[in-house]
N, C-alpha and C. Protein backbone atom coordinates (compact mmCIF):
# COMPACT_ATOMS: atom_id res chain seq x y z
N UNK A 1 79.98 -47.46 22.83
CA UNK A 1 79.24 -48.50 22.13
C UNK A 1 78.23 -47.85 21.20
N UNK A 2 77.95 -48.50 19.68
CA UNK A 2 77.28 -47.90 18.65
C UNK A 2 75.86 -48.18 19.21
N UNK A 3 75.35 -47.79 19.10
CA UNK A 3 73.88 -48.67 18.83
C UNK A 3 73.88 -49.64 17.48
N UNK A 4 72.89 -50.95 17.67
CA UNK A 4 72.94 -51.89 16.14
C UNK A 4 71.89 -51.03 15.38
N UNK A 5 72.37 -50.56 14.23
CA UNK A 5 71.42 -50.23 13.20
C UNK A 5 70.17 -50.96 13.21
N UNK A 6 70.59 -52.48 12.75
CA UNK A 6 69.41 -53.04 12.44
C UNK A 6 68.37 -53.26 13.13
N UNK A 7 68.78 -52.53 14.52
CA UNK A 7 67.47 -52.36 15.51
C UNK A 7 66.47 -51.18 15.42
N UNK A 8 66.72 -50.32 14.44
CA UNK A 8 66.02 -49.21 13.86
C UNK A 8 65.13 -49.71 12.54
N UNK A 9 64.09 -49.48 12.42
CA UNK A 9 63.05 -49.86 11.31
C UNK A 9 62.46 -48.45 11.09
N UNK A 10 62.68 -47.87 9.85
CA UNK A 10 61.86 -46.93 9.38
C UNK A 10 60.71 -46.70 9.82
N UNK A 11 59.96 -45.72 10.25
CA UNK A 11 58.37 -45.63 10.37
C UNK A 11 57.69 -44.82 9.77
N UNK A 12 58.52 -43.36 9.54
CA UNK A 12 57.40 -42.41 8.99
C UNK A 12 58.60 -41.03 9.27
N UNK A 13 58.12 -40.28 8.50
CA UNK A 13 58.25 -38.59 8.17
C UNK A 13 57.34 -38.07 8.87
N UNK A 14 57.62 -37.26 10.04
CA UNK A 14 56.57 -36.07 10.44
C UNK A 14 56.96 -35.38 10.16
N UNK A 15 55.53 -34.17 9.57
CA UNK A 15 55.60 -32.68 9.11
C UNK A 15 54.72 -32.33 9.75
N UNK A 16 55.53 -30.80 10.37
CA UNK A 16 54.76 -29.87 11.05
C UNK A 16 53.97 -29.11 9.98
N UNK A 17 52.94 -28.81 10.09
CA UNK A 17 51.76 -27.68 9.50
C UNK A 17 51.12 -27.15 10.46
N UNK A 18 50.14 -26.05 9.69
CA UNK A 18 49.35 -25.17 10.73
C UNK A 18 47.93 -26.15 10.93
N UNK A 19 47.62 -26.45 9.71
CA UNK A 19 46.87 -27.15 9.44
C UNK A 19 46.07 -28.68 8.56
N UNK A 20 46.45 -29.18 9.15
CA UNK A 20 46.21 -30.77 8.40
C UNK A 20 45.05 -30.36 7.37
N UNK A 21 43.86 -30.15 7.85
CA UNK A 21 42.89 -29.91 6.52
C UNK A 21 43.72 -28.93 5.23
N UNK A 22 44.54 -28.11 5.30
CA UNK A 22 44.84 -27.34 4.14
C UNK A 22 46.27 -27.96 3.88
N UNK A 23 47.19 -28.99 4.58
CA UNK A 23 47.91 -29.39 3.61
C UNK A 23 48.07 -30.83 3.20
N UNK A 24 46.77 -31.96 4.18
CA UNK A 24 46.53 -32.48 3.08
C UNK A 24 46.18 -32.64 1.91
N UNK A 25 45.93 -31.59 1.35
CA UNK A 25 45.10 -31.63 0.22
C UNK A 25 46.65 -31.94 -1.15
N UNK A 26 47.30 -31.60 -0.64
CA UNK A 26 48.24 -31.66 -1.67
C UNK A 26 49.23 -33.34 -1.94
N UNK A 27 49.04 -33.55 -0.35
CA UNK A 27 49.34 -35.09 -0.38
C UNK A 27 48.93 -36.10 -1.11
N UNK A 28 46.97 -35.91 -0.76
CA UNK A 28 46.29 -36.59 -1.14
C UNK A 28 46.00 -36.49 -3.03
N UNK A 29 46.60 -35.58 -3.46
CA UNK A 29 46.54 -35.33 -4.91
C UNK A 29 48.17 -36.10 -5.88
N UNK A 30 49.13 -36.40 -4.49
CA UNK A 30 50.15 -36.82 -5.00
C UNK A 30 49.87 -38.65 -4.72
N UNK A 31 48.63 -38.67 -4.22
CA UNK A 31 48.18 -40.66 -4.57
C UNK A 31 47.95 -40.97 -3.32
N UNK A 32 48.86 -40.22 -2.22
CA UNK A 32 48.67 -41.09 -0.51
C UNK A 32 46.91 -40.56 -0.66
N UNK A 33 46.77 -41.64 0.94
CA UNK A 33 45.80 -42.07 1.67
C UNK A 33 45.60 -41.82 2.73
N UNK A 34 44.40 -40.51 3.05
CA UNK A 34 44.64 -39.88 4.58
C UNK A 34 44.35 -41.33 5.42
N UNK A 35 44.78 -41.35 6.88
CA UNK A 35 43.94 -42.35 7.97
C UNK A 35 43.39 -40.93 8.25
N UNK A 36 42.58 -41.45 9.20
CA UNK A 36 41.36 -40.58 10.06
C UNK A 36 42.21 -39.70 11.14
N UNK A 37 42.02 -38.43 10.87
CA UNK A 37 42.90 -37.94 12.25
C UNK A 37 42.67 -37.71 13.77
N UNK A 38 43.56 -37.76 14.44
CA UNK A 38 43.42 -38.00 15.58
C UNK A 38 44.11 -37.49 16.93
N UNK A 39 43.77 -36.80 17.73
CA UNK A 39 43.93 -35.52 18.29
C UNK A 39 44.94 -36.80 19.68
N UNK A 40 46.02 -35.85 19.87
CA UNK A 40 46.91 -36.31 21.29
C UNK A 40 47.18 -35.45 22.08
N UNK A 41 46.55 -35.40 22.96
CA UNK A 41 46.34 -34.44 24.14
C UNK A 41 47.45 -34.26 24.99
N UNK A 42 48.13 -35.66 25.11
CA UNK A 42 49.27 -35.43 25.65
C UNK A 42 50.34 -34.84 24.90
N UNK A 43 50.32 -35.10 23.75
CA UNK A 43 51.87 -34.61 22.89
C UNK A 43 50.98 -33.11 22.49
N UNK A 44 50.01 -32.73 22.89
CA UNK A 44 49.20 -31.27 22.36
C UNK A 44 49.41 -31.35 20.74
N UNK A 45 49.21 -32.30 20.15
CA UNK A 45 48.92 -32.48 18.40
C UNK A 45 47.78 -33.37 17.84
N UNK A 46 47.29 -32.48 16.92
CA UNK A 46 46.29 -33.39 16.12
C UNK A 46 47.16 -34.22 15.07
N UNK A 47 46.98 -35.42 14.74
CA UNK A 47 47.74 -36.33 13.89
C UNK A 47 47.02 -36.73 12.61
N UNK A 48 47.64 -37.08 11.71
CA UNK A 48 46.99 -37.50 9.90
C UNK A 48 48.39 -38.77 9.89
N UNK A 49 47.85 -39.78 9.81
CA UNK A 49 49.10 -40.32 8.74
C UNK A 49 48.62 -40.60 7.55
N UNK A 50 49.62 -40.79 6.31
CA UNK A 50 49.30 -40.76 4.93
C UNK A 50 50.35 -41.73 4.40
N UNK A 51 49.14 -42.89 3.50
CA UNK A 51 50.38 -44.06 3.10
C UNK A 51 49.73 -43.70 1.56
N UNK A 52 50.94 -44.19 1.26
CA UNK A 52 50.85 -44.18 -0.44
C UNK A 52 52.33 -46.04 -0.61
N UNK A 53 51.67 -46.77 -1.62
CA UNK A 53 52.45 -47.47 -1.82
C UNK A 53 53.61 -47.12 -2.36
N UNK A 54 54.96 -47.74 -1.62
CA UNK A 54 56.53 -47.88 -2.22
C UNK A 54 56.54 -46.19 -1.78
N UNK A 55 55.88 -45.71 -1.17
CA UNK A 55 56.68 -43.75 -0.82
C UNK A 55 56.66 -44.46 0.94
N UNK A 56 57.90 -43.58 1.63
CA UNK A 56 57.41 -43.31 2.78
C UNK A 56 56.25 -42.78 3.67
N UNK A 57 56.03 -43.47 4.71
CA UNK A 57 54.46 -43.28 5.20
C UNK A 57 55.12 -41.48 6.20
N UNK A 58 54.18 -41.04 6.06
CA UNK A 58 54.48 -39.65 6.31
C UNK A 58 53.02 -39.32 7.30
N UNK A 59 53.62 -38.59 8.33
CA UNK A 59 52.62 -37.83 9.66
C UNK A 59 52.84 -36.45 9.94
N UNK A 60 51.46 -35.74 9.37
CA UNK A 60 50.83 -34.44 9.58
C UNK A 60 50.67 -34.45 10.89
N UNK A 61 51.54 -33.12 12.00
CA UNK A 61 51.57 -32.95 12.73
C UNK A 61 50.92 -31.34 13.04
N UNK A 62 49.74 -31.24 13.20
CA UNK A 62 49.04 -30.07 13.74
C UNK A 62 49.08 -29.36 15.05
N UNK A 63 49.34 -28.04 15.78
CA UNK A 63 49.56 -28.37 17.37
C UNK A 63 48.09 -28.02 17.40
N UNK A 64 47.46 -28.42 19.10
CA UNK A 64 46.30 -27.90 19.32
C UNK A 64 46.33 -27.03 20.05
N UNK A 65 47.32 -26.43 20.52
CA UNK A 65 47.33 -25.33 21.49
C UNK A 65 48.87 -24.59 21.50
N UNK A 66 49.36 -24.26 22.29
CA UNK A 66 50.97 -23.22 21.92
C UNK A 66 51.59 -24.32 23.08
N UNK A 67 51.40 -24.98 23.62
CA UNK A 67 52.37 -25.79 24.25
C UNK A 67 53.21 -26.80 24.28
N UNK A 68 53.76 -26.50 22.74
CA UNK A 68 54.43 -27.64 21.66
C UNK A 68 55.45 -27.27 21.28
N UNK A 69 56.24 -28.39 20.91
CA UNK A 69 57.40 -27.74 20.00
C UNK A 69 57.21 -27.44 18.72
N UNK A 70 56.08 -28.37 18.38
CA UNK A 70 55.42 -27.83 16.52
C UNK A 70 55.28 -26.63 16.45
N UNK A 71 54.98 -26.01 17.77
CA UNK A 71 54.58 -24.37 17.26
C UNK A 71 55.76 -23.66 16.90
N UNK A 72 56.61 -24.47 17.89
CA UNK A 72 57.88 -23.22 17.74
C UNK A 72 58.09 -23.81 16.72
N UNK A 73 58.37 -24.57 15.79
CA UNK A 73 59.12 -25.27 14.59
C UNK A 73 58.66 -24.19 13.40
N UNK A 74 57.18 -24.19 13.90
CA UNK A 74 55.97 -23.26 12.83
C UNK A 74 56.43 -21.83 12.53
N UNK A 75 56.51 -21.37 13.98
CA UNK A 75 56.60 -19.83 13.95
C UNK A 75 57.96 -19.47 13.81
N UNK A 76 58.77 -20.26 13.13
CA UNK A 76 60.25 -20.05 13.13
C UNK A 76 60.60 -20.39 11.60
N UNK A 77 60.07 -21.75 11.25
CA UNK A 77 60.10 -22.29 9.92
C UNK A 77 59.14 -22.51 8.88
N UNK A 78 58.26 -22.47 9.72
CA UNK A 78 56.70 -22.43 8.51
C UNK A 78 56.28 -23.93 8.61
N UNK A 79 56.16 -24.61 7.61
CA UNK A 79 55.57 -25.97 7.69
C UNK A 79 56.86 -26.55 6.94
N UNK A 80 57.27 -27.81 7.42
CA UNK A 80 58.53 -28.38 7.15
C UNK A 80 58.37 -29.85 7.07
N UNK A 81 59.36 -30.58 7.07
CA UNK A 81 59.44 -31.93 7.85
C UNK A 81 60.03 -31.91 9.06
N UNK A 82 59.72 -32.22 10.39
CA UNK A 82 60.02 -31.91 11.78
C UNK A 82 60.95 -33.13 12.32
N UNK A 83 60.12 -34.69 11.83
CA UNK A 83 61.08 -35.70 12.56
C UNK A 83 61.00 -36.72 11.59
N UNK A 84 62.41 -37.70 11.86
CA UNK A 84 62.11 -38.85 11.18
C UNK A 84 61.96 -39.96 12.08
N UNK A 85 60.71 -40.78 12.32
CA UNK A 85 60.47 -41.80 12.91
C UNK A 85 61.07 -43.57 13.09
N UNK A 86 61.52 -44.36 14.04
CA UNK A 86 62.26 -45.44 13.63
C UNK A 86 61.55 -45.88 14.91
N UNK A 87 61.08 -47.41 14.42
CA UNK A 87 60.63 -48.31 15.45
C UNK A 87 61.30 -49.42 15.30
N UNK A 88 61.45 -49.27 16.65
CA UNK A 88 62.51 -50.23 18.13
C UNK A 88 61.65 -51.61 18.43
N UNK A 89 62.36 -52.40 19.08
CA UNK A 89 61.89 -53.40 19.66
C UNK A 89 61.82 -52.97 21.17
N UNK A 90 62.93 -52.84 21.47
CA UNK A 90 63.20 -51.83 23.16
C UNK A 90 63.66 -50.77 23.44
N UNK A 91 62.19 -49.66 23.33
CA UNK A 91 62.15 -48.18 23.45
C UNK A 91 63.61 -47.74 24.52
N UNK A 92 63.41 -48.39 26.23
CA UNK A 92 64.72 -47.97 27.00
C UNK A 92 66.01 -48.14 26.24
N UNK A 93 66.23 -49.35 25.74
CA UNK A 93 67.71 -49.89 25.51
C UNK A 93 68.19 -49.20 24.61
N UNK A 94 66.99 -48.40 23.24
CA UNK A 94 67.31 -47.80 22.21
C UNK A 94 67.70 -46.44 22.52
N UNK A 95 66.88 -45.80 23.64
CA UNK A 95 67.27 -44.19 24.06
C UNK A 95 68.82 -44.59 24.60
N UNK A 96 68.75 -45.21 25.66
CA UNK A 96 69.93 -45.35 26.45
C UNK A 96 71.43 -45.56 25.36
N UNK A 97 71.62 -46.35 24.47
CA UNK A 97 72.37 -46.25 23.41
C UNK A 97 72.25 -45.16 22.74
N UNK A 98 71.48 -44.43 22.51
CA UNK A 98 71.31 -42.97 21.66
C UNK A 98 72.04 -42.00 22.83
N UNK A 99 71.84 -42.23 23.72
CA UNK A 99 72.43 -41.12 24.80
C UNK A 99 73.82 -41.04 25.22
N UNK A 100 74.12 -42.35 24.95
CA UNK A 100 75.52 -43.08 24.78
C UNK A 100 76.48 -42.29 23.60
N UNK A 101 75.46 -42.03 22.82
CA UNK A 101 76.17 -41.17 21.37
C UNK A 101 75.99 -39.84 21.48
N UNK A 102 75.59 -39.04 22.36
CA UNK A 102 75.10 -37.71 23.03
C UNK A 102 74.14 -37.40 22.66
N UNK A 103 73.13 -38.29 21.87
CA UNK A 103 71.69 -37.74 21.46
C UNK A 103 70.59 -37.07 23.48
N UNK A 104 69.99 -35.78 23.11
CA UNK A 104 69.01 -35.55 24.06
C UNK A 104 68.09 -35.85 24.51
N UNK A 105 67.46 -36.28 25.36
CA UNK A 105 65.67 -37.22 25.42
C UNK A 105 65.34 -35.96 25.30
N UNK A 106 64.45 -35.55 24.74
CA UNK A 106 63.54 -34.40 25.13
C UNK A 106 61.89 -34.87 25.26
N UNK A 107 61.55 -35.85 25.00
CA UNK A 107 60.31 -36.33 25.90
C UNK A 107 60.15 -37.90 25.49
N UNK A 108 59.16 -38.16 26.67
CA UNK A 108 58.80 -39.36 26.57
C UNK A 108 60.00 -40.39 27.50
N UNK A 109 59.46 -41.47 27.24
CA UNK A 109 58.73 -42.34 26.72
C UNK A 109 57.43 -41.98 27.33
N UNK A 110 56.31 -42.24 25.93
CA UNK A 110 55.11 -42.15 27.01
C UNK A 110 53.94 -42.50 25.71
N UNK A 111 52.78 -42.93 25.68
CA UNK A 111 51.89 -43.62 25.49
C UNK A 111 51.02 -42.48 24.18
N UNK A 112 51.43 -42.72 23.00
CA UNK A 112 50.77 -42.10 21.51
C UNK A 112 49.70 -42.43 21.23
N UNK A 113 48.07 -42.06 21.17
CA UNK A 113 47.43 -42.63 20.81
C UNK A 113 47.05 -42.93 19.87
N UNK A 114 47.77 -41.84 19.04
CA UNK A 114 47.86 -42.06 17.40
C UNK A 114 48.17 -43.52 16.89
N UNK A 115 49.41 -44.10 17.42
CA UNK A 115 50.30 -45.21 17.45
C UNK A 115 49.37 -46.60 18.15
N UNK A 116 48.05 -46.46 18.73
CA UNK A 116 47.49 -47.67 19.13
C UNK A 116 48.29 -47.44 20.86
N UNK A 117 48.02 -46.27 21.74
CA UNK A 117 49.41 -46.20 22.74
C UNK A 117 50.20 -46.86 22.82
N UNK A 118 51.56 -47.23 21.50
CA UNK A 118 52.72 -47.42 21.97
C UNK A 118 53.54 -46.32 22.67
N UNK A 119 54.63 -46.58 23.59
CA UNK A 119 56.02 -45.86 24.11
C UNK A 119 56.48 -45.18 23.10
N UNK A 120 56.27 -43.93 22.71
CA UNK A 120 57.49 -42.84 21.78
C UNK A 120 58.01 -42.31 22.86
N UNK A 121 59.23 -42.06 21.89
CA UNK A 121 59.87 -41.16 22.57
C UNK A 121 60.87 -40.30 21.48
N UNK A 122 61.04 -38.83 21.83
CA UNK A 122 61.70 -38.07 21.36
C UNK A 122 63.11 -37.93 21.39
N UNK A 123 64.15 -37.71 20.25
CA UNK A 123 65.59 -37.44 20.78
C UNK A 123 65.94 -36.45 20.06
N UNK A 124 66.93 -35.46 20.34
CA UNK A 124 67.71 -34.84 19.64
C UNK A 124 69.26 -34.82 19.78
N UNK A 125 69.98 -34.44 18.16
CA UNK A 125 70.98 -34.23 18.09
C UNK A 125 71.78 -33.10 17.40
N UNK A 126 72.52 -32.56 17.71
CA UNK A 126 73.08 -31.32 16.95
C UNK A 126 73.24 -31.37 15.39
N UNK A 127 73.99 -33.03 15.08
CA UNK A 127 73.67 -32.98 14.03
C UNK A 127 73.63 -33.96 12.75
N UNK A 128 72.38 -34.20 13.46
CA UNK A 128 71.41 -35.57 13.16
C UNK A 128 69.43 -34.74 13.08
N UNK A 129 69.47 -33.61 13.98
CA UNK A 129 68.10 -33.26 14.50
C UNK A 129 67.20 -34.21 15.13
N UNK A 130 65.96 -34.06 14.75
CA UNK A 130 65.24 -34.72 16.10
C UNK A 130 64.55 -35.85 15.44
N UNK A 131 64.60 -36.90 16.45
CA UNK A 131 63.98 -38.18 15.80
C UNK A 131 63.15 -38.58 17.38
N UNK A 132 62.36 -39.46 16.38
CA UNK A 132 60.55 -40.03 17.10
C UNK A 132 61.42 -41.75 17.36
N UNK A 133 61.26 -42.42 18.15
CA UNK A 133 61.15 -43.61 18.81
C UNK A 133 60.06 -43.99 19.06
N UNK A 134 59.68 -45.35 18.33
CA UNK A 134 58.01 -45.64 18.93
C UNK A 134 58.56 -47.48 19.15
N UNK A 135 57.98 -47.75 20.30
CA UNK A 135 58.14 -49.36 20.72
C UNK A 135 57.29 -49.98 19.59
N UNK A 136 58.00 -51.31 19.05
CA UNK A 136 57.38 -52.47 18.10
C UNK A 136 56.32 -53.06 18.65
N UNK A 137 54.98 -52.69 17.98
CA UNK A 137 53.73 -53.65 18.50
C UNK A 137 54.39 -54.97 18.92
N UNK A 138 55.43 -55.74 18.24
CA UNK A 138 54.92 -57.43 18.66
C UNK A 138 56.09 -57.51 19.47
């Protein structure tokens, strides 16, 4: 069984960096709009999101310590784009269909505070790469 597309809603581009202060600066010169950033203790990342009208909303992903996968992404690739984000109505039903297609959980579900604590959750695929799941506020 497929999963329904139309149960996926775009959310955002995360990019790994070393540092949010030195590569927003280049965002913010291309028109986006930092939000205030905001440190997740549990996912060990400091967070930036950046909207600019009609562009995709895009999230600066900083680690705060080496117990991340941003680091390894870092010390392997430099600063990149890491995930593409899609919000669900039902975080379980959406992994469970992704797993159905051999996608990996590799974390979560579990409570973003970046996100207002919604349920993300992480998946990967060989070759698709790794995508963010975050439950629909309403």
């Amino acid at each position: 069984m497929e999963i329904d597309n139309s149960l996926l809603k775009f959310h955002h581009v995360g990019i790994a960096c070393r540092e949010i202060a030195k590569t927003v600066g280049f965002y913010l010169s291309m028109g986006y709009c930092a939000a205030p950033t905001v440190d997740d203790p549990l996912q060990h990342v400091r967070v930036c999101f950046l909207d600019k009208p009609g562009a995709p909303r895009l999230e600066l992903l900083e680690p705060l310590d080496e117990d991340n996968p941003v680091s390894r992404t870092l010390s392997s690739v430099g600063v990149t784009p890491y995930h593409i984000c899609y919000e669900v109505q039902d975080i379980e039903e959406t992994i469970a269909a992704l797993r159905r297609q051999r996608f990996l959980l590799v974390s979560g579900p579990v409570p973003a505070c970046a996100l207002d604590n919604r349920q993300v959750a992480f998946l990967f695929h060989k070759n698709s790469g790794l995508i963010e799941l975050v439950q629909s506020a309403s």
